[in-house]
Structure formats: structure tokens, C-alpha cells
C-alpha atoms as a PDB file:
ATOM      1  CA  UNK A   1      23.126  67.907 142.288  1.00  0.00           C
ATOM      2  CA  UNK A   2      19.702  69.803 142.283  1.00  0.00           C
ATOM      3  CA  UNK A   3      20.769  71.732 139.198  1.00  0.00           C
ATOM      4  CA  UNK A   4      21.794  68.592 137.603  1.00  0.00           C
ATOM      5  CA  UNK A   5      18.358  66.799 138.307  1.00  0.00           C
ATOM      6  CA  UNK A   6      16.739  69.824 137.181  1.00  0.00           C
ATOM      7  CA  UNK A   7      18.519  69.953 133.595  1.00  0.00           C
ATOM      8  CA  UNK A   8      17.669  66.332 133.084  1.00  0.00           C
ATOM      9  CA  UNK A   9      14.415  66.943 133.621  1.00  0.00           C
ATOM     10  CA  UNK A  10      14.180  69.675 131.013  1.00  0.00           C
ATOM     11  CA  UNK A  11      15.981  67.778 128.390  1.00  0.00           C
ATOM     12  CA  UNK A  12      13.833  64.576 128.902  1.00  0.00           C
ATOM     13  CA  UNK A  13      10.765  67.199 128.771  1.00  0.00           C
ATOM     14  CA  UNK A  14      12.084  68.806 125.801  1.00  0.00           C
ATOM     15  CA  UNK A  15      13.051  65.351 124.231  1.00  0.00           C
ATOM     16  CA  UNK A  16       9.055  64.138 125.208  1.00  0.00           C
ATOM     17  CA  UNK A  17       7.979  67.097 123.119  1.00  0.00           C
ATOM     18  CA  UNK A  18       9.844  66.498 120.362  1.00  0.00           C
ATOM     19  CA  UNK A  19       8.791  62.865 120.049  1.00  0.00           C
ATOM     20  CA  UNK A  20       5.123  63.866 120.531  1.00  0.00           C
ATOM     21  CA  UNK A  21       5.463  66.546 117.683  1.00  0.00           C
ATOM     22  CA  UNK A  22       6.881  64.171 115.416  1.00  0.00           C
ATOM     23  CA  UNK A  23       4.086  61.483 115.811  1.00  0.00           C
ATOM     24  CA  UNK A  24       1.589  63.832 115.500  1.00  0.00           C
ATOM     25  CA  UNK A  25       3.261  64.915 111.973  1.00  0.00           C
ATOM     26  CA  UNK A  26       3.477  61.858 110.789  1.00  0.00           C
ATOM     27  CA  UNK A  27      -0.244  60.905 111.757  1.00  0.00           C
ATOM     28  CA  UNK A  28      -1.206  64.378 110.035  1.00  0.00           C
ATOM     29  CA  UNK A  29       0.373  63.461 106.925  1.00  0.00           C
ATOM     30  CA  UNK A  30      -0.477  59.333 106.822  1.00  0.00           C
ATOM     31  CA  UNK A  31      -3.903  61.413 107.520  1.00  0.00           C
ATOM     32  CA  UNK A  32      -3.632  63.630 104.434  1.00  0.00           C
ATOM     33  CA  UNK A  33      -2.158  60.571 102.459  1.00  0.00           C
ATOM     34  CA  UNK A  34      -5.411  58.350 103.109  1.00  0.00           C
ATOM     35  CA  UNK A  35      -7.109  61.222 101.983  1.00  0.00           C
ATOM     36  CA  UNK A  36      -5.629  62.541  99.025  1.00  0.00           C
ATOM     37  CA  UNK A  37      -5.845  58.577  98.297  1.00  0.00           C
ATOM     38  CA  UNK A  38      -9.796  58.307  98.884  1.00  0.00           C
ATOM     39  CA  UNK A  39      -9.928  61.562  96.760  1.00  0.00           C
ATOM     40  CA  UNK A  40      -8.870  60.121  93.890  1.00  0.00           C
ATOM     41  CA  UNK A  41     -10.555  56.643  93.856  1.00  0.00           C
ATOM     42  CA  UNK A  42     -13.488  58.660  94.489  1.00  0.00           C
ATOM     43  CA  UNK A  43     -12.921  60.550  91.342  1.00  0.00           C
ATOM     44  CA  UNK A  44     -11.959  57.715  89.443  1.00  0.00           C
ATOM     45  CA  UNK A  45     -15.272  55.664  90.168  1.00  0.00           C
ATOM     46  CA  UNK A  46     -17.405  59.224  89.278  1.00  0.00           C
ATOM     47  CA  UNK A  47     -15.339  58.835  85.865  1.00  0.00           C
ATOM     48  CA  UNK A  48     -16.135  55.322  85.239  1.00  0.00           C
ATOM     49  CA  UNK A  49     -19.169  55.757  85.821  1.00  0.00           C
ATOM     50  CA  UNK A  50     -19.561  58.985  83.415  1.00  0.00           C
ATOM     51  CA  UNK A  51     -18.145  57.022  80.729  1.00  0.00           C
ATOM     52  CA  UNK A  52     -20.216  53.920  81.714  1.00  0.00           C
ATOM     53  CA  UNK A  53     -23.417  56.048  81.068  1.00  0.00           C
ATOM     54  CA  UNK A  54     -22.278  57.659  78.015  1.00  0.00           C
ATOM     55  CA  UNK A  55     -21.186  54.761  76.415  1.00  0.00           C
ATOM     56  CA  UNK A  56     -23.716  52.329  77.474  1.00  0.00           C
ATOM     57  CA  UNK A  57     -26.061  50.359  75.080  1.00  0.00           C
ATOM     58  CA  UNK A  58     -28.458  48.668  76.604  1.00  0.00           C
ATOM     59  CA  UNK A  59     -28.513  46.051  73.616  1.00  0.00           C
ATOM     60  CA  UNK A  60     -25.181  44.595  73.897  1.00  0.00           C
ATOM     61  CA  UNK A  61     -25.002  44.791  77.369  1.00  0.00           C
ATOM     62  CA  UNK A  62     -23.787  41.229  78.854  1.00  0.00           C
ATOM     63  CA  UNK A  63     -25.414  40.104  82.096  1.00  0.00           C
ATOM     64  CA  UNK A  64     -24.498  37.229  84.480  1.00  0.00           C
ATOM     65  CA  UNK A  65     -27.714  34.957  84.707  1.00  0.00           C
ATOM     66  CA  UNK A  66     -28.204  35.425  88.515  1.00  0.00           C
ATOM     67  CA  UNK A  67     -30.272  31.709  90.196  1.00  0.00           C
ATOM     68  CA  UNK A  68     -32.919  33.359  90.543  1.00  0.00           C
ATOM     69  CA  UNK A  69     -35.361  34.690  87.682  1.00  0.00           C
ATOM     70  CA  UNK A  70     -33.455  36.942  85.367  1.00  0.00           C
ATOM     71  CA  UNK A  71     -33.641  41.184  86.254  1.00  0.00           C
ATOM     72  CA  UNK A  72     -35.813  42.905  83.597  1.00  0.00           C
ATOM     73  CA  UNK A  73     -32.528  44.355  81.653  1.00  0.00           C
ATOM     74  CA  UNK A  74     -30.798  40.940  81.260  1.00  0.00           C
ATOM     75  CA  UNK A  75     -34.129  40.140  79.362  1.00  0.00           C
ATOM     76  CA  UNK A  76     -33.886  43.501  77.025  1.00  0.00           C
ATOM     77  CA  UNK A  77     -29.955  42.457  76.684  1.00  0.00           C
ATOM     78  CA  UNK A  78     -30.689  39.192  75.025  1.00  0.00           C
ATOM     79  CA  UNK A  79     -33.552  40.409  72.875  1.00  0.00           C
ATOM     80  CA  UNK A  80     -32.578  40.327  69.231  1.00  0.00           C
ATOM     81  CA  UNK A  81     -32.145  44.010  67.436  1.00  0.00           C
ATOM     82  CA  UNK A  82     -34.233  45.372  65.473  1.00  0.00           C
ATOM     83  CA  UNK A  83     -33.113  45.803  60.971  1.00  0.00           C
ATOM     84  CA  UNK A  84     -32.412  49.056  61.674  1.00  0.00           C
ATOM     85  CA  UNK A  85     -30.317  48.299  64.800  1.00  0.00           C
ATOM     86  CA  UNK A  86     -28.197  46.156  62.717  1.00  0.00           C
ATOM     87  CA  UNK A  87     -27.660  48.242  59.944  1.00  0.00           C
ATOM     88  CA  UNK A  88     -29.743  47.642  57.208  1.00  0.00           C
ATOM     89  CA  UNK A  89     -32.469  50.186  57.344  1.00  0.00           C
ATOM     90  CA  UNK A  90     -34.291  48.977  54.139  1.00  0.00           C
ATOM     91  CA  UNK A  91     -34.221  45.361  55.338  1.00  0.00           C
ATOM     92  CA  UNK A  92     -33.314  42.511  53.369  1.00  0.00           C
ATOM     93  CA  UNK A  93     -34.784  41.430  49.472  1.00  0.00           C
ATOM     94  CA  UNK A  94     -37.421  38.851  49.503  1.00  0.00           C
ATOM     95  CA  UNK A  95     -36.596  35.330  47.761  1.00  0.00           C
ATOM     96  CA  UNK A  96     -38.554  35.446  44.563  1.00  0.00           C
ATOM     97  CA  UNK A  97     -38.703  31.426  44.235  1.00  0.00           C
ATOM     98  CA  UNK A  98     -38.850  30.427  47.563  1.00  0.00           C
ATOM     99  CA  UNK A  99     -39.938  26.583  46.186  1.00  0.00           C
ATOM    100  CA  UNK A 100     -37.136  26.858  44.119  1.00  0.00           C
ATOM    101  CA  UNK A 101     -35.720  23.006  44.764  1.00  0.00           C
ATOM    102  CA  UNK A 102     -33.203  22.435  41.877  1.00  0.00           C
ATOM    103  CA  UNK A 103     -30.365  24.881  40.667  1.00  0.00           C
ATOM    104  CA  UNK A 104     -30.307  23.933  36.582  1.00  0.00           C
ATOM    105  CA  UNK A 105     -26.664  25.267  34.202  1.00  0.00           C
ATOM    106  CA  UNK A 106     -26.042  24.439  30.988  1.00  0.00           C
ATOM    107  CA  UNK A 107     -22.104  23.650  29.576  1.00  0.00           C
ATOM    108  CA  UNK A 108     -21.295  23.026  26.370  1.00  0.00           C
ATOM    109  CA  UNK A 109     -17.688  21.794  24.505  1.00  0.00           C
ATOM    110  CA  UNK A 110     -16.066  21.264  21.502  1.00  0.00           C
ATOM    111  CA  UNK A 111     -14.793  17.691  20.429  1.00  0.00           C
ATOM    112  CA  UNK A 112     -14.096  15.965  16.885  1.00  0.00           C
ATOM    113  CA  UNK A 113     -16.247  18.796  14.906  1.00  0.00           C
ATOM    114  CA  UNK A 114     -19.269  18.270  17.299  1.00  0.00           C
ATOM    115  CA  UNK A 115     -20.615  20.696  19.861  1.00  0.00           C
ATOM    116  CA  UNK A 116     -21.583  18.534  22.673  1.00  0.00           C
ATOM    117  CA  UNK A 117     -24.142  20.188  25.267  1.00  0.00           C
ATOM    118  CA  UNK A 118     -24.538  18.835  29.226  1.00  0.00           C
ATOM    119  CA  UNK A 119     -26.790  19.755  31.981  1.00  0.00           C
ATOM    120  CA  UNK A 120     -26.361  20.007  35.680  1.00  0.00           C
ATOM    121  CA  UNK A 121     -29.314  20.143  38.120  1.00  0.00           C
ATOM    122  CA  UNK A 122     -27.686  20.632  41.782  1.00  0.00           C
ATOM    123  CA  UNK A 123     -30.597  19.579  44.510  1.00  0.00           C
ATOM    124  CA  UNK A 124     -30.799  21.984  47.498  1.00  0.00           C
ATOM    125  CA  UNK A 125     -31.689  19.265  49.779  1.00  0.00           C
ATOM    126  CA  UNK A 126     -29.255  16.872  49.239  1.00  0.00           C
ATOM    127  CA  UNK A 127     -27.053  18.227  47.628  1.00  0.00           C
ATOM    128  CA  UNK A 128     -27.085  15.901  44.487  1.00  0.00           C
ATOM    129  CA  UNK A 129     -25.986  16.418  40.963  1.00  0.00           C
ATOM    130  CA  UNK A 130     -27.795  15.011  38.366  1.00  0.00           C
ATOM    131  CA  UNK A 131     -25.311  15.434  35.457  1.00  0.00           C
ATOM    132  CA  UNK A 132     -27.038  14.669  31.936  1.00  0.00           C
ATOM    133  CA  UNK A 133     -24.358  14.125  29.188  1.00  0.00           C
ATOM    134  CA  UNK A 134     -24.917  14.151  25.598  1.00  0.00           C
ATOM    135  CA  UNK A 135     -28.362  15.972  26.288  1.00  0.00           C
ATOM    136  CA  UNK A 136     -27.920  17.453  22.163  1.00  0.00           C
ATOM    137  CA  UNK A 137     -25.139  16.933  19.738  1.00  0.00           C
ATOM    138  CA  UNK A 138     -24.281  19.053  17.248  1.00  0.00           C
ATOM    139  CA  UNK A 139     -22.255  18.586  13.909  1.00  0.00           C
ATOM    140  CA  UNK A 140     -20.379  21.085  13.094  1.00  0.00           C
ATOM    141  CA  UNK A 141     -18.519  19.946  10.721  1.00  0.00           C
ATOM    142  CA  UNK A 142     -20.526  18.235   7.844  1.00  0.00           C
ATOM    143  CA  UNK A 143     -17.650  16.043   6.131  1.00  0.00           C
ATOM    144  CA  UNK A 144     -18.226  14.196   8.955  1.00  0.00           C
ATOM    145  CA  UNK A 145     -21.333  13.022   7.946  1.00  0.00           C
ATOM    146  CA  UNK A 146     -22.498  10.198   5.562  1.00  0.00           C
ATOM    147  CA  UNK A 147     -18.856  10.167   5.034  1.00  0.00           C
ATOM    148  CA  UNK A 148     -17.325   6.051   4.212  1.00  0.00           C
ATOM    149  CA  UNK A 149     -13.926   6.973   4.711  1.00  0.00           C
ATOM    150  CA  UNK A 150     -14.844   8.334   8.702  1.00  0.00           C
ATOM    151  CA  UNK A 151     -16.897   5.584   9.797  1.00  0.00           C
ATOM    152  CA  UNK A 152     -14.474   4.874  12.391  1.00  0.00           C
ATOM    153  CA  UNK A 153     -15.507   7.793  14.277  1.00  0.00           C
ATOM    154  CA  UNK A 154     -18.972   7.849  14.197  1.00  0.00           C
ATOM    155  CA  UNK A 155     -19.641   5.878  16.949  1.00  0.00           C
ATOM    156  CA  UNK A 156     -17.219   8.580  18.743  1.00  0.00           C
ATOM    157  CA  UNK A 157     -19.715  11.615  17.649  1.00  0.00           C
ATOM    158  CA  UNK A 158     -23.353  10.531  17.854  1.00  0.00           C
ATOM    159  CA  UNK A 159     -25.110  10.959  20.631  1.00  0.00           C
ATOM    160  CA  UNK A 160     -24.859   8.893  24.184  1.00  0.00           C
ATOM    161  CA  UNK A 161     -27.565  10.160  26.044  1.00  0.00           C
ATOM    162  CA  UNK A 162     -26.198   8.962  29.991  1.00  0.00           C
ATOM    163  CA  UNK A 163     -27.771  10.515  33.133  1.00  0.00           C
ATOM    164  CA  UNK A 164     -25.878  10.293  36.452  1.00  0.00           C
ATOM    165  CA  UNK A 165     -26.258  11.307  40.397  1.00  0.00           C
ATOM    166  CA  UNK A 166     -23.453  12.635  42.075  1.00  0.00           C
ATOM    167  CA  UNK A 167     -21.596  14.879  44.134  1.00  0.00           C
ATOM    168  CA  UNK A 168     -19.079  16.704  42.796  1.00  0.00           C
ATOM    169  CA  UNK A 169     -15.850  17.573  44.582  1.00  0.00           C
ATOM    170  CA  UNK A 170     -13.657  19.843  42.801  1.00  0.00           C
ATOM    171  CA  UNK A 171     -13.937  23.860  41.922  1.00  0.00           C
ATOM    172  CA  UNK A 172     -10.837  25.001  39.784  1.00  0.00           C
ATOM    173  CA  UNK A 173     -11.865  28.525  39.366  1.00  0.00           C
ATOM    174  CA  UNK A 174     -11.770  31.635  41.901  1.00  0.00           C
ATOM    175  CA  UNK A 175      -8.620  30.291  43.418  1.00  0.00           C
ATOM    176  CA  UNK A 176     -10.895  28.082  45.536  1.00  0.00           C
ATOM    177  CA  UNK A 177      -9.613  24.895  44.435  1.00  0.00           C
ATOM    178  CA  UNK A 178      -7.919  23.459  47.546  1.00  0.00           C
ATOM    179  CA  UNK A 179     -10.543  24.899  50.066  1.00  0.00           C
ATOM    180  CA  UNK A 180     -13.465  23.002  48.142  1.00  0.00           C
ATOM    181  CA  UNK A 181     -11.525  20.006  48.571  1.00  0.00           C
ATOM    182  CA  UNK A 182     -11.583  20.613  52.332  1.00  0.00           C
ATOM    183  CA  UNK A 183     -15.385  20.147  52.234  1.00  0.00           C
ATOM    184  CA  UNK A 184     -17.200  16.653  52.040  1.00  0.00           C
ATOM    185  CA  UNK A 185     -18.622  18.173  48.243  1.00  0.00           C
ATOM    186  CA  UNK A 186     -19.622  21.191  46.570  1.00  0.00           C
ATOM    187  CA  UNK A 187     -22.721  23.253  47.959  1.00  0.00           C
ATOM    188  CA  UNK A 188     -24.921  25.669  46.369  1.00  0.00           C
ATOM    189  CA  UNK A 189     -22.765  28.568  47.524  1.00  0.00           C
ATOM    190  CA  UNK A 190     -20.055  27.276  44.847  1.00  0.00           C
ATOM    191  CA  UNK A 191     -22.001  27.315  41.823  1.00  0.00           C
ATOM    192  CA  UNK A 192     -22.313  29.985  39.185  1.00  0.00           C
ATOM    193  CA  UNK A 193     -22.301  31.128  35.758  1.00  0.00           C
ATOM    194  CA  UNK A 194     -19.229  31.451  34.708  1.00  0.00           C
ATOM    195  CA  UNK A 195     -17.439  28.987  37.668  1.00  0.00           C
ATOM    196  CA  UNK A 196     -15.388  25.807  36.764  1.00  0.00           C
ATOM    197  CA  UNK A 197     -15.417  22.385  37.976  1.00  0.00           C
ATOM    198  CA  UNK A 198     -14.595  18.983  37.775  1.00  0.00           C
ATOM    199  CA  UNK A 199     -16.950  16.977  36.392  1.00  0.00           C
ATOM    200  CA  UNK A 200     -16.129  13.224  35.588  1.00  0.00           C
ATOM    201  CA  UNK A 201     -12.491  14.449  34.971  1.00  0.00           C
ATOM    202  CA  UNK A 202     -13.298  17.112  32.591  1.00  0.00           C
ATOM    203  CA  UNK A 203     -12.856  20.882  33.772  1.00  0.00           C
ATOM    204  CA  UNK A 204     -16.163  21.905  32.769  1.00  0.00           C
ATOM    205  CA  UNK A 205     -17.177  25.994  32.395  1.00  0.00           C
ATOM    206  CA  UNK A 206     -21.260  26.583  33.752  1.00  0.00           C
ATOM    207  CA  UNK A 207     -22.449  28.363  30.364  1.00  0.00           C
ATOM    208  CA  UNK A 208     -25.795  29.845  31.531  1.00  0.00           C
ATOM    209  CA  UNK A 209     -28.462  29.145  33.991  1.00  0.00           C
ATOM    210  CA  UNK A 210     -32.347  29.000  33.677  1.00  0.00           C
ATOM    211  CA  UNK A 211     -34.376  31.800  35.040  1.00  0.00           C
ATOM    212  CA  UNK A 212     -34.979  30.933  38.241  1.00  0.00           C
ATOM    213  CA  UNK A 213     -31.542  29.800  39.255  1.00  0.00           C
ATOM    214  CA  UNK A 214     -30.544  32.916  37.694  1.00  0.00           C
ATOM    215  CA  UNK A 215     -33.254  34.887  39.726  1.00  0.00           C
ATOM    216  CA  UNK A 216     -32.068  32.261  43.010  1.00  0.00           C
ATOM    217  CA  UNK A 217     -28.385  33.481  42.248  1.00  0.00           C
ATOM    218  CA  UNK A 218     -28.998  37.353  42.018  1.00  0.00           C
ATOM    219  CA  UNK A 219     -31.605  37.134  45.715  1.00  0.00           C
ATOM    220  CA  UNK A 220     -28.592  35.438  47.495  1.00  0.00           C
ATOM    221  CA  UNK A 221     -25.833  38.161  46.247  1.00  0.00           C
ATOM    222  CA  UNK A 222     -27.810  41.046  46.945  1.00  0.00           C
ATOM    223  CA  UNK A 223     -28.974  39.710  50.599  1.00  0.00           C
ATOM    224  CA  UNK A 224     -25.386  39.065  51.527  1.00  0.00           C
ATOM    225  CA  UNK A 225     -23.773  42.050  49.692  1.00  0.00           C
ATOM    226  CA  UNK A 226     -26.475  44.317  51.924  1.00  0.00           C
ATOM    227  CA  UNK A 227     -24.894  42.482  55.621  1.00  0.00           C
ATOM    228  CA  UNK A 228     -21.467  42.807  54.066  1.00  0.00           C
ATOM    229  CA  UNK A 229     -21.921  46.701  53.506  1.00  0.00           C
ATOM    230  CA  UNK A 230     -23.782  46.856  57.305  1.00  0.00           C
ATOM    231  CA  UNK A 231     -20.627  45.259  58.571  1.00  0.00           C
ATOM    232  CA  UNK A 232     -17.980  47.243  56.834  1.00  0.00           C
ATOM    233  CA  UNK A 233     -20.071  50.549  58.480  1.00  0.00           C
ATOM    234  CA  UNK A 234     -19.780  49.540  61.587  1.00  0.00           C
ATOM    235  CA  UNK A 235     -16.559  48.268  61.237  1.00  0.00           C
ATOM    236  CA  UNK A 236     -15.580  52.098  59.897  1.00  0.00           C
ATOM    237  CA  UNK A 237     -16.916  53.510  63.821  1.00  0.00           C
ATOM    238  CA  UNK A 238     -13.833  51.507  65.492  1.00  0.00           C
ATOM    239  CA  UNK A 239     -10.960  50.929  62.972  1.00  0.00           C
ATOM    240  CA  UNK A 240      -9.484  53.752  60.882  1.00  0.00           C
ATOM    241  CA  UNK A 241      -7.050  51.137  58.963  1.00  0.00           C
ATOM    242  CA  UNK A 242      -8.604  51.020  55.138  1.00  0.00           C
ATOM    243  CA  UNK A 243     -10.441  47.898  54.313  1.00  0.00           C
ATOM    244  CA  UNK A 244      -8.300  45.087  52.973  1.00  0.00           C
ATOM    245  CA  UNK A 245      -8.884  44.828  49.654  1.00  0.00           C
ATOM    246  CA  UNK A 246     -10.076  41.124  49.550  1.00  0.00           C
ATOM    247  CA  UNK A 247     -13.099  42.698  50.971  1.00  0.00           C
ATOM    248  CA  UNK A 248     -13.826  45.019  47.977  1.00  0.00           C
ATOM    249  CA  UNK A 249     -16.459  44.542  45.333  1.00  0.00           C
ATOM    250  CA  UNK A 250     -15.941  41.401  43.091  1.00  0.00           C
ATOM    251  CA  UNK A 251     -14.454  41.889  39.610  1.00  0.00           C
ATOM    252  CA  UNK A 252     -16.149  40.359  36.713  1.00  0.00           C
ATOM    253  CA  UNK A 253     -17.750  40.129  33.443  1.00  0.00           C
ATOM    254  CA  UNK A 254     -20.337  38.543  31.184  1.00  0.00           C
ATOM    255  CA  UNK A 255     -19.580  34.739  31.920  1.00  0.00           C
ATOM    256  CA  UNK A 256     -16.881  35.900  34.527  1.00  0.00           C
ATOM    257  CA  UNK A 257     -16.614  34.872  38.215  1.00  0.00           C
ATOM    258  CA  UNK A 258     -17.637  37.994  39.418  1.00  0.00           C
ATOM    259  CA  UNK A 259     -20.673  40.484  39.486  1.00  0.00           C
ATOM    260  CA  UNK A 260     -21.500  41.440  36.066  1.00  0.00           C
ATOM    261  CA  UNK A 261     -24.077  42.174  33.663  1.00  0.00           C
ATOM    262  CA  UNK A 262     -24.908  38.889  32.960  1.00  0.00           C
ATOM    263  CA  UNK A 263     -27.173  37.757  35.674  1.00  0.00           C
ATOM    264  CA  UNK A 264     -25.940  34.448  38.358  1.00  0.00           C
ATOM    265  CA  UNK A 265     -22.841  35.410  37.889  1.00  0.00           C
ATOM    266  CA  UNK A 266     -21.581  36.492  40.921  1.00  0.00           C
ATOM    267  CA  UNK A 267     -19.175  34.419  43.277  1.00  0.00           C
ATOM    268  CA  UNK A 268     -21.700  33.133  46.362  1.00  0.00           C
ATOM    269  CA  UNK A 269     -18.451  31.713  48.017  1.00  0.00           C
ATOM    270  CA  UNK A 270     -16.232  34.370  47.915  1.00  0.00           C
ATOM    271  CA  UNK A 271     -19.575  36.796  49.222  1.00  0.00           C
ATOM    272  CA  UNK A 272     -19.933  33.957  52.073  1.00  0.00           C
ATOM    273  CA  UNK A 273     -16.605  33.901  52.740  1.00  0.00           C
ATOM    274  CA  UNK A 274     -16.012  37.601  52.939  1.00  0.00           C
ATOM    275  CA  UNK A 275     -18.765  38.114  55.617  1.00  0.00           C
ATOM    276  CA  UNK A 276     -18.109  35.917  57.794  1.00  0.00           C
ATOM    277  CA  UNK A 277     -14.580  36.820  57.911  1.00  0.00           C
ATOM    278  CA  UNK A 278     -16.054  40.820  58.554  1.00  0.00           C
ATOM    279  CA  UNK A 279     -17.999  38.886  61.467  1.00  0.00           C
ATOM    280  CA  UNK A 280     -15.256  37.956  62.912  1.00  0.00           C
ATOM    281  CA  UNK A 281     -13.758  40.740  63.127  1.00  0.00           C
ATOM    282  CA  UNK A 282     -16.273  43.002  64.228  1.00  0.00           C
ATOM    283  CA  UNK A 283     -17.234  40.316  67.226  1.00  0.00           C
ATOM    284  CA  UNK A 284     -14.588  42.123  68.922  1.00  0.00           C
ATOM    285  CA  UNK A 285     -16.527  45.614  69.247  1.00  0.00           C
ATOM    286  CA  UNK A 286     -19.977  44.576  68.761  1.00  0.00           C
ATOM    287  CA  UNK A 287     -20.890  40.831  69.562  1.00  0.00           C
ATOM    288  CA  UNK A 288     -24.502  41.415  69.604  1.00  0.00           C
ATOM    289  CA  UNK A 289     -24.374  43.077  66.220  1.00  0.00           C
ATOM    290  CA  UNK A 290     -22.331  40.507  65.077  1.00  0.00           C
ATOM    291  CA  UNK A 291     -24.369  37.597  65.978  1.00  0.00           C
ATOM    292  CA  UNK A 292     -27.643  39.064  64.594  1.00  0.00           C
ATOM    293  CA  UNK A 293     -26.188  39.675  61.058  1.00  0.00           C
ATOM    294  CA  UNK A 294     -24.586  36.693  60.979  1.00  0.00           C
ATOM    295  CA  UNK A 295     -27.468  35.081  61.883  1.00  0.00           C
ATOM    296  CA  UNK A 296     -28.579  36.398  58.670  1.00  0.00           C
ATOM    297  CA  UNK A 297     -26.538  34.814  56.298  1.00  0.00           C
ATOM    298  CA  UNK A 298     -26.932  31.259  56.732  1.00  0.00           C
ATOM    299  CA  UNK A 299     -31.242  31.764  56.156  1.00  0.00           C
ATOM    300  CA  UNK A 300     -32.943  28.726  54.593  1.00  0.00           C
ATOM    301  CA  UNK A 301     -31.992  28.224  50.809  1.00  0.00           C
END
């Protein structure tokens, strides 16, 4: 029996040990776990907060208002950047008739041997047309004239001076037909030389322009070709995918809706609509930037 008692001590001893070395392995390695754990969050916070640094810019940085008065860089945040900040080192042109009120094209047609001229003045503040029709007559055919046998017609050919205020609705030509009847009327943005539109039920072609519009046209294209280009560089930093080509230069000739020699006759809408659709797009990388410039674009006529 002693023997006995004695072996059953040693094997609950033994058994005691074994137990004890086990726990402590298992704290020893939950230790190392917790550890190895901490090790790496640590690592990843030093990371984050490398990149944080590297990639910081204090100018687009967004802040929480906190209740209390706002912290010193929440104020620089929200300060507006500089020209150069926003990509357009040389800053933007001047408006060479900034009392410029009324936008003046001439049109012209052809009807019963006559050349019949009109004139449409387009008020920047409200947005008016004041369409004169008839303005000049020309024969050009001279049977026409003095002639007994085509009295009928002359009533037809001489001249009916009318003068009308309106807005106009419809532009049939740079495939902007339907979206300028999704607008109450046509704005300045939609006129040029060279553009079509409805006038009294007549598709009417804008001949020329007078200086100034001219000179009004030409300010507006450069100042919004210069925040299209600024967007397209910065767009160039984040996307490698080619610009689509919607968003390339305009195409155009003398009396075409495009950018050519002759001057006003580049597209305003399609320029408008162009960069604001690049503002859009680069809202995603650089709000800031993209508020300020398109801030820009919609400057007082």
C-alpha cells in the first residue's frame, strides 16, 4: 500500500507539472501573439503617418468645424489658392469691353431675287432679342424692277422694316439642338458666328458680328480655353487613360462653329460644357482645385 500511495503521488506530481508547463506555453505564446500584433499596428500607424506627411497639402486639407473658434489650419484650408496654385501661372485675359451690354450679328438670305439682311442684338441682362427684319433689301435681280408684268410680287420684295423683342428658343447647329430646348431660352454662351437658330421659324445662319461682340466672343474663349488646359494638367497627375476626344480642341473654319480664323467664331457652349464636365471629374482628386477654377468660369459677363 505505501508503494502504491507513493506512485500516485508521483504521477499526480508529474501530471501537475505537465499542466503547469503547458499554461505557461500557451501564456508565452498568447504573449508573443499580442506582441507580434502591437508590432505591426505600430508599424502600420508610423506608415500612415509617413505617407500622411508626404502627401499632405495643406490647401485641400478638409477640417471638421470644431464649436468652438476654428484651429488656425482649418482657416489656411478654406482660404482660396492662389493663380498659380490653380494652374494658370499667367492668370487669366482681361475683358476688353467690360460695358459691353448688347451682343449685335448680322444674317442675311436669299428670297425672290432679293438679298434680305436682319439684325440680332442679344441683351446680357435680360437676355432679350431684339430681332430687326428687313433692316436693307437688296435687288438682285433687276427684271424685277419697274417691271408691269411682276407687279404681283412687289409688295412681296420691298422692304418691311419690323422690329421685335424676344427670346429665342431653338439652336440647330453643334448638335445642341435638344439640350437648348432643355433651357427656359438661349443665353449668350450659345451665340456665335457661324451658329444656327430658329428665328420666327426660319433656320437662320449668324453672318458676322460687330467688333466688340467679336472682341466679347474671342475674351470668353480664351479665358475658358486657359481653365480647360489647367484642368486637363492636373487631370494628367492622376489618370493615365488618354483624354476623350470630346475634350479636344474645336474644329472649325471661317464662318464655322469652331475656332477659326475668323474672329467670334468659336463654340462658347461646347467650351462651357467641356469644363465643367473636366470639373467634375477632377472633384474626385482635387476638390479645392476644382472649386476655385470653376469658380472661374461662370465670372460676370
Amino acid at each position: 500500500m505505501p508503494s502504491e500511495e507513493l506512485d500516485l503521488r508521483e504521477a499526480r506530481k508529474l501530471a501537475a507539472t505537465k499542466i503547469a508547463a503547458i499554461q505557461r506555453g500557451n501564456q508565452a505564446r498568447k504573449s508573443i501573439k499580442e506582441e507580434h500584433e502591437a508590432a505591426v499596428k505600430l508599424q502600420a500607424v508610423h506608415r500612415g503617418m509617413a505617407m500622411r506627411r508626404s502627401n499632405f497639402n495643406l490647401a485641400e486639407a478638409t477640417h471638421v468645424a470644431a464649436r468652438a473658434s476654428p484651429s488656425a489650419s482649418a482657416i489656411a484650408a478654406k482660404k482660396p489658392l492662389t493663380m498659380a496654385q490653380l494652374g494658370l501661372r499667367t492668370g487669366l485675359p482681361k475683358n476688353p469691353v467690360p460695358a459691353l451690354r448688347f451682343l449685335k450679328f448680322f444674317a442675311w438670305w436669299h428670297e425672290m431675287g432679293t438679298k434680305r439682311y436682319m439684325e440680332l442684338c442679344f441683351d446680357l441682362e435680360t437676355e432679350l432679342f431684339q430681332v430687326v427684319l428687313d433692316k436693307q433689301v437688296q435687288v438682285l435681280d433687276p427684271s424685277i424692277v419697274n417691271q408691269p408684268l411682276k407687279e404681283s410680287i412687289f409688295d412681296v420684295i420691298s422692304t418691311d422694316t419690323k422690329v421685335m423683342s424676344m427670346h429665342l428658343h431653338e439652336k440647330l447647329s453643334g448638335n445642341q439642338h435638344a439640350e437648348s430646348l432643355r433651357r427656359p431660352h438661349l443665353q449668350c454662351w450659345d451665340l456665335h458666328v457661324g451658329c444656327r437658330i430658329n428665328v420666327l421659324g426660319r433656320p437662320t445662319t449668324l453672318m458676322q458680328c460687330d467688333l466688340v461682340t467679336a472682341q466679347w466672343l474671342e475674351y470668353h474663349s480664351s479665358r475658358l480655353e486657359l481653365i480647360k488646359q489647367a484642368m486637363q494638367e492636373a487631370l494628367r497627375k492622376y489618370e493615365t487613360v488618354p483624354m476623350a476626344a470630346a475634350f479636344g480642341p474645336q474644329r472649325g473654319g471661317r464662318g464655322g462653329p469652331g475656332g477659326g480664323k475668323q474672329q467670334g467664331t468659336t463654340d462658347l457652349r461646347t467650351l462651357l460644357n467641356q469644363v465643367e464636365a473636366l470639373g467634375t471629374q477632377l472633384e474626385h482628386y482635387r476638390p479645392n482645385m476644382a472649386t476655385g477654377l470653376l469658380r472661374l468660369v461662370h465670372l460676370p459677363k
